[in-house]
C-alpha atoms as a PDB file:
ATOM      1  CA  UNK A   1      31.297  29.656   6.423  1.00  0.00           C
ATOM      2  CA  UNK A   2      31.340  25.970   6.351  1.00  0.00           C
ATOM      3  CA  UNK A   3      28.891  24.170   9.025  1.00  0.00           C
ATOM      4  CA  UNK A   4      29.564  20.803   9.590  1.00  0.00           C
ATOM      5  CA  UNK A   5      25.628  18.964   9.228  1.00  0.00           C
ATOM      6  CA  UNK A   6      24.961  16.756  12.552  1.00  0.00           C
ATOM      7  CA  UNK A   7      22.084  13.915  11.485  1.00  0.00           C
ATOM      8  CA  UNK A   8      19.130  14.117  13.960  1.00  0.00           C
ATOM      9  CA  UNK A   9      16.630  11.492  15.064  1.00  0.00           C
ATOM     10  CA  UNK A  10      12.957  11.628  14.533  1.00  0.00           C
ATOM     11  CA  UNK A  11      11.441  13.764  17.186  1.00  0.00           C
ATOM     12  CA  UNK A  12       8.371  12.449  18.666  1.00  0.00           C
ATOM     13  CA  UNK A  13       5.332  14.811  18.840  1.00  0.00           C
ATOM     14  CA  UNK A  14       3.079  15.095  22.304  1.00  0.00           C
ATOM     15  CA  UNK A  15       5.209  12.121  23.548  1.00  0.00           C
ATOM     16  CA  UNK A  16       3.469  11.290  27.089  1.00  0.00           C
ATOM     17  CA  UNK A  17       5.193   8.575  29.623  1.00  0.00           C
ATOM     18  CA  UNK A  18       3.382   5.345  30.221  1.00  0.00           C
ATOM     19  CA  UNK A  19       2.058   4.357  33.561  1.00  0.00           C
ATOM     20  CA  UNK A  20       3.654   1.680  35.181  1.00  0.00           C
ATOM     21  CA  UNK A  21       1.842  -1.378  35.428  1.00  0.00           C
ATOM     22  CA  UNK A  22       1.408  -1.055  39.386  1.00  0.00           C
ATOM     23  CA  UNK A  23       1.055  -4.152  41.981  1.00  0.00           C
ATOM     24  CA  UNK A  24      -3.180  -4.179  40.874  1.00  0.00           C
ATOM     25  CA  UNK A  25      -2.671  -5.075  37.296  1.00  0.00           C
ATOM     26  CA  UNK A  26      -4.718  -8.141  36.511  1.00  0.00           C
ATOM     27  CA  UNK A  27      -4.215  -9.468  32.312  1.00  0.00           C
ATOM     28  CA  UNK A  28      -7.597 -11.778  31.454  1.00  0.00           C
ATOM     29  CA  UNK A  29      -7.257 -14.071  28.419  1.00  0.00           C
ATOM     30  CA  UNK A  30      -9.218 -16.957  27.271  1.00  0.00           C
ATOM     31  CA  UNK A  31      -6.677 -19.251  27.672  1.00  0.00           C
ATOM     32  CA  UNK A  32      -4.945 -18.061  31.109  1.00  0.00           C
ATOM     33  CA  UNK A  33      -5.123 -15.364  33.710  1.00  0.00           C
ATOM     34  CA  UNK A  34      -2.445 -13.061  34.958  1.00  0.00           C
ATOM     35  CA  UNK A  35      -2.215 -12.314  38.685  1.00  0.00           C
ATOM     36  CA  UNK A  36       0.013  -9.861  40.614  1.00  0.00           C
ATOM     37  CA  UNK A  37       2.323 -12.638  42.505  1.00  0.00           C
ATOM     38  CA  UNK A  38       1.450 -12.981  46.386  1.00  0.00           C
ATOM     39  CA  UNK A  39       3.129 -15.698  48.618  1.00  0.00           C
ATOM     40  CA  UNK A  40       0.487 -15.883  50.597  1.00  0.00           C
ATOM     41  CA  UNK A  41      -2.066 -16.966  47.703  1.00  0.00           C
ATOM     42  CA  UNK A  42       0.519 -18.680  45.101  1.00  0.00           C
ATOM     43  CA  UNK A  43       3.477 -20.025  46.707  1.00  0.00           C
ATOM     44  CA  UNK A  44       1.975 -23.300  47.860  1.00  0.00           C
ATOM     45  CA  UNK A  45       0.429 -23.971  44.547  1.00  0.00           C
ATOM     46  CA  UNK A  46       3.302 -22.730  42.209  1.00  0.00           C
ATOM     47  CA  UNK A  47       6.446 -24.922  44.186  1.00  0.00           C
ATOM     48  CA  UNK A  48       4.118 -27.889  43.064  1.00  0.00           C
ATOM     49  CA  UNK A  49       4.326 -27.064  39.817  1.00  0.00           C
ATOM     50  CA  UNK A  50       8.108 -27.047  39.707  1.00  0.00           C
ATOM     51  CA  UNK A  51       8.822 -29.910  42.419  1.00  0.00           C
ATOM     52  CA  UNK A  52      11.364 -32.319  40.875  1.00  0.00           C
ATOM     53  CA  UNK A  53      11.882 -29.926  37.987  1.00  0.00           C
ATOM     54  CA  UNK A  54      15.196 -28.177  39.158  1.00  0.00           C
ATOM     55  CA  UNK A  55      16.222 -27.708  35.018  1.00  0.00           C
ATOM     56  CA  UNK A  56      13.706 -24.758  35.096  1.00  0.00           C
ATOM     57  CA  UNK A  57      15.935 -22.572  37.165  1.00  0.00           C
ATOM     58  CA  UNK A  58      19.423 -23.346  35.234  1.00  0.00           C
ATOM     59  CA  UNK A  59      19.744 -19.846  33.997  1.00  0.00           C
ATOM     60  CA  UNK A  60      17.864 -17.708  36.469  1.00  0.00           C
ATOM     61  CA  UNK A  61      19.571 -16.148  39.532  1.00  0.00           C
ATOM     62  CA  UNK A  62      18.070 -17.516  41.805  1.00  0.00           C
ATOM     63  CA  UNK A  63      16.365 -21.410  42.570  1.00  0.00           C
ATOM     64  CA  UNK A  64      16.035 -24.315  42.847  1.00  0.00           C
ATOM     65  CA  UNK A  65      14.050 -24.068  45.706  1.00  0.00           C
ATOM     66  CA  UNK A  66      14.504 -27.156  48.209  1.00  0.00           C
ATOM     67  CA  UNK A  67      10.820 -26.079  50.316  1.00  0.00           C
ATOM     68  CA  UNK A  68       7.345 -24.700  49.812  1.00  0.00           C
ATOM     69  CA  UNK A  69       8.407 -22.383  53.264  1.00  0.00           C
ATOM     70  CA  UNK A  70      11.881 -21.266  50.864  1.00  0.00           C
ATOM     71  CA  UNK A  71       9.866 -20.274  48.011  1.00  0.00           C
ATOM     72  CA  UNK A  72       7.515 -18.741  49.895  1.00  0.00           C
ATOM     73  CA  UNK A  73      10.338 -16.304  51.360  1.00  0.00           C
ATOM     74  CA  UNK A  74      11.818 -15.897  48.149  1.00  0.00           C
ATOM     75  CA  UNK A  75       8.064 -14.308  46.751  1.00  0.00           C
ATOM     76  CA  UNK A  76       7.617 -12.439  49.718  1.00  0.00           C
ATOM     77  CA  UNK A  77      10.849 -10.385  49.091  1.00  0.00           C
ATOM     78  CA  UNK A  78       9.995  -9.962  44.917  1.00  0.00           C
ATOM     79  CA  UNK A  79       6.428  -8.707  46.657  1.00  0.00           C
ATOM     80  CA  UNK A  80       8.975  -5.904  48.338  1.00  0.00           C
ATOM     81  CA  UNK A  81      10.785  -4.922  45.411  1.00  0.00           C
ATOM     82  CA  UNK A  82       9.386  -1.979  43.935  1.00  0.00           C
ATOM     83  CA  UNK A  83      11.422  -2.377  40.567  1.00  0.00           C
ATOM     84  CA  UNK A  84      10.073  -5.047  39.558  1.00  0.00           C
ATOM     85  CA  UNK A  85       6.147  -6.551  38.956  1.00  0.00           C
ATOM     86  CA  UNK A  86       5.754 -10.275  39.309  1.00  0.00           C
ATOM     87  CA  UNK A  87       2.320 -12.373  37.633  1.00  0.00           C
ATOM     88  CA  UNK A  88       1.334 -15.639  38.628  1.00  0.00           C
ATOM     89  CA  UNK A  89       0.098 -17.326  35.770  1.00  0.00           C
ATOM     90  CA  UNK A  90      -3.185 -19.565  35.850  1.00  0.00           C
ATOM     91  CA  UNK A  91      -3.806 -21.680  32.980  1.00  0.00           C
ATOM     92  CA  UNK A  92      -7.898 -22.094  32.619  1.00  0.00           C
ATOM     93  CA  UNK A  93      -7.377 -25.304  30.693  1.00  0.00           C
ATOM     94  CA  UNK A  94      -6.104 -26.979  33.398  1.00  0.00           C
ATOM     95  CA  UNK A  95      -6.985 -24.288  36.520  1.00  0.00           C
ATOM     96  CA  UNK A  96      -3.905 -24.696  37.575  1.00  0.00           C
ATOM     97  CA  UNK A  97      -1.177 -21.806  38.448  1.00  0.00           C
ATOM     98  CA  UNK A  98       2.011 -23.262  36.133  1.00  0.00           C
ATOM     99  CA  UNK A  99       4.203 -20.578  35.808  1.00  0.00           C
ATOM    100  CA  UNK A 100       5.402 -16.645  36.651  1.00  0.00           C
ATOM    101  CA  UNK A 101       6.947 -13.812  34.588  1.00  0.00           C
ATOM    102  CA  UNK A 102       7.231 -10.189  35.305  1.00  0.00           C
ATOM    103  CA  UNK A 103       8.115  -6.546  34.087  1.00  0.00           C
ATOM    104  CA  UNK A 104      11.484  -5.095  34.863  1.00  0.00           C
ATOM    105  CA  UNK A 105      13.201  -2.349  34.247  1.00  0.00           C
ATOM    106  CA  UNK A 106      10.043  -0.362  33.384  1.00  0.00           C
ATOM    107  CA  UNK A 107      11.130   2.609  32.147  1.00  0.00           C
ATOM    108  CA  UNK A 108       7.903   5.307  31.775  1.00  0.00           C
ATOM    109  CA  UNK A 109       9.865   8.172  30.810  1.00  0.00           C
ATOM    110  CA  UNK A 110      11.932   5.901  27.947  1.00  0.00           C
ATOM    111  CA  UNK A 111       8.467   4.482  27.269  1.00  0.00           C
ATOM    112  CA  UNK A 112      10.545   1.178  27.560  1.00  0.00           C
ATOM    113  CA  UNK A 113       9.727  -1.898  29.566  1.00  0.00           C
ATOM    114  CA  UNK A 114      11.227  -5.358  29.995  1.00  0.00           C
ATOM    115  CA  UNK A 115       9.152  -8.738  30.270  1.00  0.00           C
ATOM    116  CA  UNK A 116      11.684 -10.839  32.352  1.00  0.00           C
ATOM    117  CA  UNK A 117      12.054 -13.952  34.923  1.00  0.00           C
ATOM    118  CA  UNK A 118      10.221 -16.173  33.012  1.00  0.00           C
ATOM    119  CA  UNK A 119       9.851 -19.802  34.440  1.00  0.00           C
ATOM    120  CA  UNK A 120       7.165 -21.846  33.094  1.00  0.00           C
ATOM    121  CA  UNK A 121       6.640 -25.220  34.289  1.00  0.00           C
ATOM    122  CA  UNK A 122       7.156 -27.701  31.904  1.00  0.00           C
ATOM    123  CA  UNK A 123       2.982 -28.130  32.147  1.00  0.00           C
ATOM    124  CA  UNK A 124       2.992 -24.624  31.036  1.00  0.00           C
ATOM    125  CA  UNK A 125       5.585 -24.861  28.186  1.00  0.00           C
ATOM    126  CA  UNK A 126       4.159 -24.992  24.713  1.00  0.00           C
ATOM    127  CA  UNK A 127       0.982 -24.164  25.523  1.00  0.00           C
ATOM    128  CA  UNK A 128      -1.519 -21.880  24.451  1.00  0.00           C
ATOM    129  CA  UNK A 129      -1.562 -20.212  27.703  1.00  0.00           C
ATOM    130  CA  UNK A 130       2.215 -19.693  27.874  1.00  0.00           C
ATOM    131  CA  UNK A 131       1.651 -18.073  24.384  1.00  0.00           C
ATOM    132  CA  UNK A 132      -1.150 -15.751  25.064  1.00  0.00           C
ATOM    133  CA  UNK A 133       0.594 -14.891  28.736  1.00  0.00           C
ATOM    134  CA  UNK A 134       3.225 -13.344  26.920  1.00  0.00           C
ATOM    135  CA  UNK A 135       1.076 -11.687  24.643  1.00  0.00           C
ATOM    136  CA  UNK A 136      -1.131 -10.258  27.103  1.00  0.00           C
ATOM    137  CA  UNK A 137       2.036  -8.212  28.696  1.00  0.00           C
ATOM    138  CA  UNK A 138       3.127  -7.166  25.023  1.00  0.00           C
ATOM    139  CA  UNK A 139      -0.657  -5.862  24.527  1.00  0.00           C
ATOM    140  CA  UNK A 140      -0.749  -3.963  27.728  1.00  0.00           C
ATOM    141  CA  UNK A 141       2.958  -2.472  27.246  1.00  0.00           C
ATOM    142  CA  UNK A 142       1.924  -1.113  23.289  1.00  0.00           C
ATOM    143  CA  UNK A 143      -1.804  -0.341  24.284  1.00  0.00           C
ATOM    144  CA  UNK A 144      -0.781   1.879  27.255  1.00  0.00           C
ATOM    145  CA  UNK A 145       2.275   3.494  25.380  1.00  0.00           C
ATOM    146  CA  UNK A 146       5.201   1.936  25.901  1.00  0.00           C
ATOM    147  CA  UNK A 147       7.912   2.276  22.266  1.00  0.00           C
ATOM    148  CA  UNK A 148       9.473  -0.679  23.492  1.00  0.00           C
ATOM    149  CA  UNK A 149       9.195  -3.883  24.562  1.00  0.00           C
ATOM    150  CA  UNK A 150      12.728  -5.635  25.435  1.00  0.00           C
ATOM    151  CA  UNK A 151      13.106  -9.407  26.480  1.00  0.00           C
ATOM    152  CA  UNK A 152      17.055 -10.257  27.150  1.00  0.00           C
ATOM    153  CA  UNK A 153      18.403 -14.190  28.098  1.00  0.00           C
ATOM    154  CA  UNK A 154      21.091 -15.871  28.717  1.00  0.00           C
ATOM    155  CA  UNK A 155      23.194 -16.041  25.451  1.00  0.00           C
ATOM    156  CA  UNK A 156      23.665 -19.581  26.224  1.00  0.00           C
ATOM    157  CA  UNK A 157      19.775 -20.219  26.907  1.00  0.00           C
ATOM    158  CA  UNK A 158      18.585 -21.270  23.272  1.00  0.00           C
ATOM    159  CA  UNK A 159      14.880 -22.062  24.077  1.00  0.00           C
ATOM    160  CA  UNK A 160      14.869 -18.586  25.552  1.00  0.00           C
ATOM    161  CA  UNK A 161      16.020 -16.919  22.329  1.00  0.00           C
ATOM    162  CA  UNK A 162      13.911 -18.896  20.411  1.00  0.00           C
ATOM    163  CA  UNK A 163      10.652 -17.990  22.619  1.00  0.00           C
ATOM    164  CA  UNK A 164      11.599 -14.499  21.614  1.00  0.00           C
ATOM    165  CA  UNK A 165      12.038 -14.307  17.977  1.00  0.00           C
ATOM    166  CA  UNK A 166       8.900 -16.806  17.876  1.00  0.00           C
ATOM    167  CA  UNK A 167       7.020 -13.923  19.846  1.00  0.00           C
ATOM    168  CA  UNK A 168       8.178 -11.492  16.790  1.00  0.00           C
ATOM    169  CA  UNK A 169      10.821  -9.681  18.903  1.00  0.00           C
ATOM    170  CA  UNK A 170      13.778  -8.607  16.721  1.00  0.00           C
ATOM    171  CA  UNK A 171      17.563  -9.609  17.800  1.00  0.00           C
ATOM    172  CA  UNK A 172      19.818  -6.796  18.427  1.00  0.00           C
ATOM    173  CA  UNK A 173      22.745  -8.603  19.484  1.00  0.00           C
ATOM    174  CA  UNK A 174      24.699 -10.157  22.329  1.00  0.00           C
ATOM    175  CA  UNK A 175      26.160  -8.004  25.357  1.00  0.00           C
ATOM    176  CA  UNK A 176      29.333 -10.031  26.652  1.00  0.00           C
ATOM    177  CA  UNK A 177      30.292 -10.539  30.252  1.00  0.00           C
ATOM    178  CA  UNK A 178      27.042  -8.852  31.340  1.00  0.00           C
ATOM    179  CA  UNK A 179      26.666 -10.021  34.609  1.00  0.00           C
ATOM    180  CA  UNK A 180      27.852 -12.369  36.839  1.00  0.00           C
ATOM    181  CA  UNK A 181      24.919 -14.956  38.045  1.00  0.00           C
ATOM    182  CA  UNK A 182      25.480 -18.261  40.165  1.00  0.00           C
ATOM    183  CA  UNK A 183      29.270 -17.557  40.316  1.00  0.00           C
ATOM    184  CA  UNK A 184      29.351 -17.480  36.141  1.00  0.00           C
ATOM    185  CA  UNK A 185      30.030 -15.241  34.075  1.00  0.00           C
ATOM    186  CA  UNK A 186      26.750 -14.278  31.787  1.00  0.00           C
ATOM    187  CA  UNK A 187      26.606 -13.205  28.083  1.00  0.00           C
ATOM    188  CA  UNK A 188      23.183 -11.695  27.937  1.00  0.00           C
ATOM    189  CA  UNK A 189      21.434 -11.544  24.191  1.00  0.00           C
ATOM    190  CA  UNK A 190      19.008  -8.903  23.776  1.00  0.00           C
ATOM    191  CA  UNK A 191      15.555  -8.517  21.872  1.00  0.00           C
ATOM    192  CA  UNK A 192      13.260  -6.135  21.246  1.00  0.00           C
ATOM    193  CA  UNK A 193       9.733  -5.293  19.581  1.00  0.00           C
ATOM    194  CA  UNK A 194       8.580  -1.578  18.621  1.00  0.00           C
ATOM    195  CA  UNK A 195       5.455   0.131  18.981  1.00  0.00           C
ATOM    196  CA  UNK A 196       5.329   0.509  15.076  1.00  0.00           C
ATOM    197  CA  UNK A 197       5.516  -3.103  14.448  1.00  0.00           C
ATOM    198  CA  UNK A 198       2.603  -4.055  17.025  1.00  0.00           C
ATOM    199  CA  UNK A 199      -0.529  -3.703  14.777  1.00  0.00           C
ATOM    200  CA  UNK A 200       1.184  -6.469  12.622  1.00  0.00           C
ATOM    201  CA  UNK A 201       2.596  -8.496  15.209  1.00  0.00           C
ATOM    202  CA  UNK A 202      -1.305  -8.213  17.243  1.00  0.00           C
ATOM    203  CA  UNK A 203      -2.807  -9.659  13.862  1.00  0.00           C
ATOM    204  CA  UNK A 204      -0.312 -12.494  14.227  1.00  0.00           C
ATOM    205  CA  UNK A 205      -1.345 -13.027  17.803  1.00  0.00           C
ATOM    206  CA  UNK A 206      -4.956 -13.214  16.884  1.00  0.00           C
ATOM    207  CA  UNK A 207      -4.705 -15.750  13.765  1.00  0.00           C
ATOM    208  CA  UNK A 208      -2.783 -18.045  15.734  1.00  0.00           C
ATOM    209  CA  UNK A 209      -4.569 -17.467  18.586  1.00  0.00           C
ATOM    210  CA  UNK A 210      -7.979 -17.954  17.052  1.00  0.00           C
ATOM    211  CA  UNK A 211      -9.747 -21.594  17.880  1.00  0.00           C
ATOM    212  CA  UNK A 212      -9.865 -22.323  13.871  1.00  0.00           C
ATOM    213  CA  UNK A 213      -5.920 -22.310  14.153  1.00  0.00           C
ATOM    214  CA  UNK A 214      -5.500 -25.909  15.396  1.00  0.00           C
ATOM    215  CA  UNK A 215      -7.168 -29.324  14.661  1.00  0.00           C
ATOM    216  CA  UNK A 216      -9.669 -31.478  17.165  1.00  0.00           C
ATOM    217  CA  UNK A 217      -6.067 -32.832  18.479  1.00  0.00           C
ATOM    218  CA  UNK A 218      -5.007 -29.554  19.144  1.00  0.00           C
ATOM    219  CA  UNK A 219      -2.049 -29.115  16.635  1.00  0.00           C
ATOM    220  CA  UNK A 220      -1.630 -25.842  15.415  1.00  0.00           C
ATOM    221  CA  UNK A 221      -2.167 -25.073  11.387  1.00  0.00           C
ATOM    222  CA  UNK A 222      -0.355 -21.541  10.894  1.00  0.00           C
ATOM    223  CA  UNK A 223       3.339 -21.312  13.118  1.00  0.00           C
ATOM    224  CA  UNK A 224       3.456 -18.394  15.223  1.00  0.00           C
ATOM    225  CA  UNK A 225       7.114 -17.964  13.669  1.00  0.00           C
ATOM    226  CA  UNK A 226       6.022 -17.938  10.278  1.00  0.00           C
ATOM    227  CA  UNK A 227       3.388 -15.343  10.719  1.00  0.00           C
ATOM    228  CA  UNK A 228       5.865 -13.081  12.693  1.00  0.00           C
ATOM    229  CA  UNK A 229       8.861 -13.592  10.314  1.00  0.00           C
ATOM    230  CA  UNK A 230       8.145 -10.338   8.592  1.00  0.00           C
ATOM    231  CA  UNK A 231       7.518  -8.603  11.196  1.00  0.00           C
ATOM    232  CA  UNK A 232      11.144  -9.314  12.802  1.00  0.00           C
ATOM    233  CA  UNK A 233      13.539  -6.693  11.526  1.00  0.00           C
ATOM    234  CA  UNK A 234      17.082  -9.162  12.262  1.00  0.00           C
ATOM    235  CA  UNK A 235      17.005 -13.163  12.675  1.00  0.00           C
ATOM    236  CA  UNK A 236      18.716 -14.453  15.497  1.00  0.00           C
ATOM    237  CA  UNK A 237      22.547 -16.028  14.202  1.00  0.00           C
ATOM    238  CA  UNK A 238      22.733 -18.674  16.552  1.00  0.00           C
ATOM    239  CA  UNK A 239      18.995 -20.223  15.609  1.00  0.00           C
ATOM    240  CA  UNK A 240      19.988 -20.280  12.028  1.00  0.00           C
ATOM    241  CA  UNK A 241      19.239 -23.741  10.728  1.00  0.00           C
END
């Protein structure tokens, strides 16, 4: 009798879910600090980061933000959501909160989880503490068991899409009409890093990382991107130069 061979995937042994990072979770790095987002203690000190810098809200769902009092609101209902885990992000150098990101669609059971909602102030941007941020919520997902670790964007945000493939996150592609956001339709790229790739991608994070990295001026010697590039399993299209 003929049987007809189905291909199966690898099966993974013991596999135990994640716990979800909870509303306690507090990331400590030399260059910034990670706190779980509360109107009461941010708000004030976050809207003066971003006054008179609407551009930083162009492709989220929600902002600009016209008062203190209307951001304020705004953080009180993420504090609310259950779904979703907001940081504040303090940057030491200047001990100053500059920006926020958060995980989303955490998924223990998948052992997947989303970093998402990033807005960094432009004081923030480029930074070593927007660099380390980020890699402070990849360590946590990998070192407490996530497989995944997605970031998706606005197809049309570039700087977005280049923040992830600098990070080491592969591209897997662009999901069209995803959403609808601000009364516009919303092509959503998608990335993604593995739990397999980490120990290479965590050695990338700590060379660049490292205080020997960049001169007295503070320009960096080794680019993140280059020390990632082999990590990444598919190049962006649309950042091909």
């Amino acid at each position: 009798m003929f049987t007809l061979y189905r291909p199966h995937h690898d099966p993974v042994p013991d596999w135990t879910p994640p716990p979800a990072p909870g509303d306690t979770l507090v990331l400590e790095g030399a260059y910034c600090r990670l706190e779980p987002l509360v109107a009461d203690q941010h708000a004030a000190l976050l809207y003066r980061a971003y006054v008179g810098q609407d551009h930083v809200w162009a492709y989220l769902p929600y902002g600009p933000f016209s008062s203190s009092s209307q951001y304020h609101r705004w953080i009180r209902e993420t504090e609310e959501d259950s779904t979703v885990e907001f940081y504040a992000i303090r940057n030491k150098i200047t001990d100053a909160y500059e920006g926020v990101a958060s995980f989303l669609r955490i998924s223990p059971a998948a052992g997947s989880i989303e970093v998402g909602h990033i807005n960094f102030s432009p004081a923030l941007q480029q930074t070593r503490a927007a660099t380390e941020a980020l890699y402070l919520m990849m360590a946590w997902s990998f070192d407490a068991g996530y497989r995944r670790f997605e970031w998706k964007c606005d197809a049309l945000n570039q700087g977005s899409r280049r923040a992830a493939q600098r990070l080491g996150l592969s591209y897997e592609g662009v999901f069209r009409q995803a959403a609808v956001v601000k009364g516009r339709n919303r092509d959503t790229a998608w990335f993604a890093a593995i739990d397999a790739e980490w120990p290479a991608l965590k050695e990338a994070f700590r060379v660049w990382l490292d205080p020997a990295n960049f001169t007295a001026d503070g320009a960096q010697i080794e680019r993140l991107s280059d020390l990632t590039q082999l990590v990444r399993t598919a190049e962006d299209p649309s950042l091909v130069t």
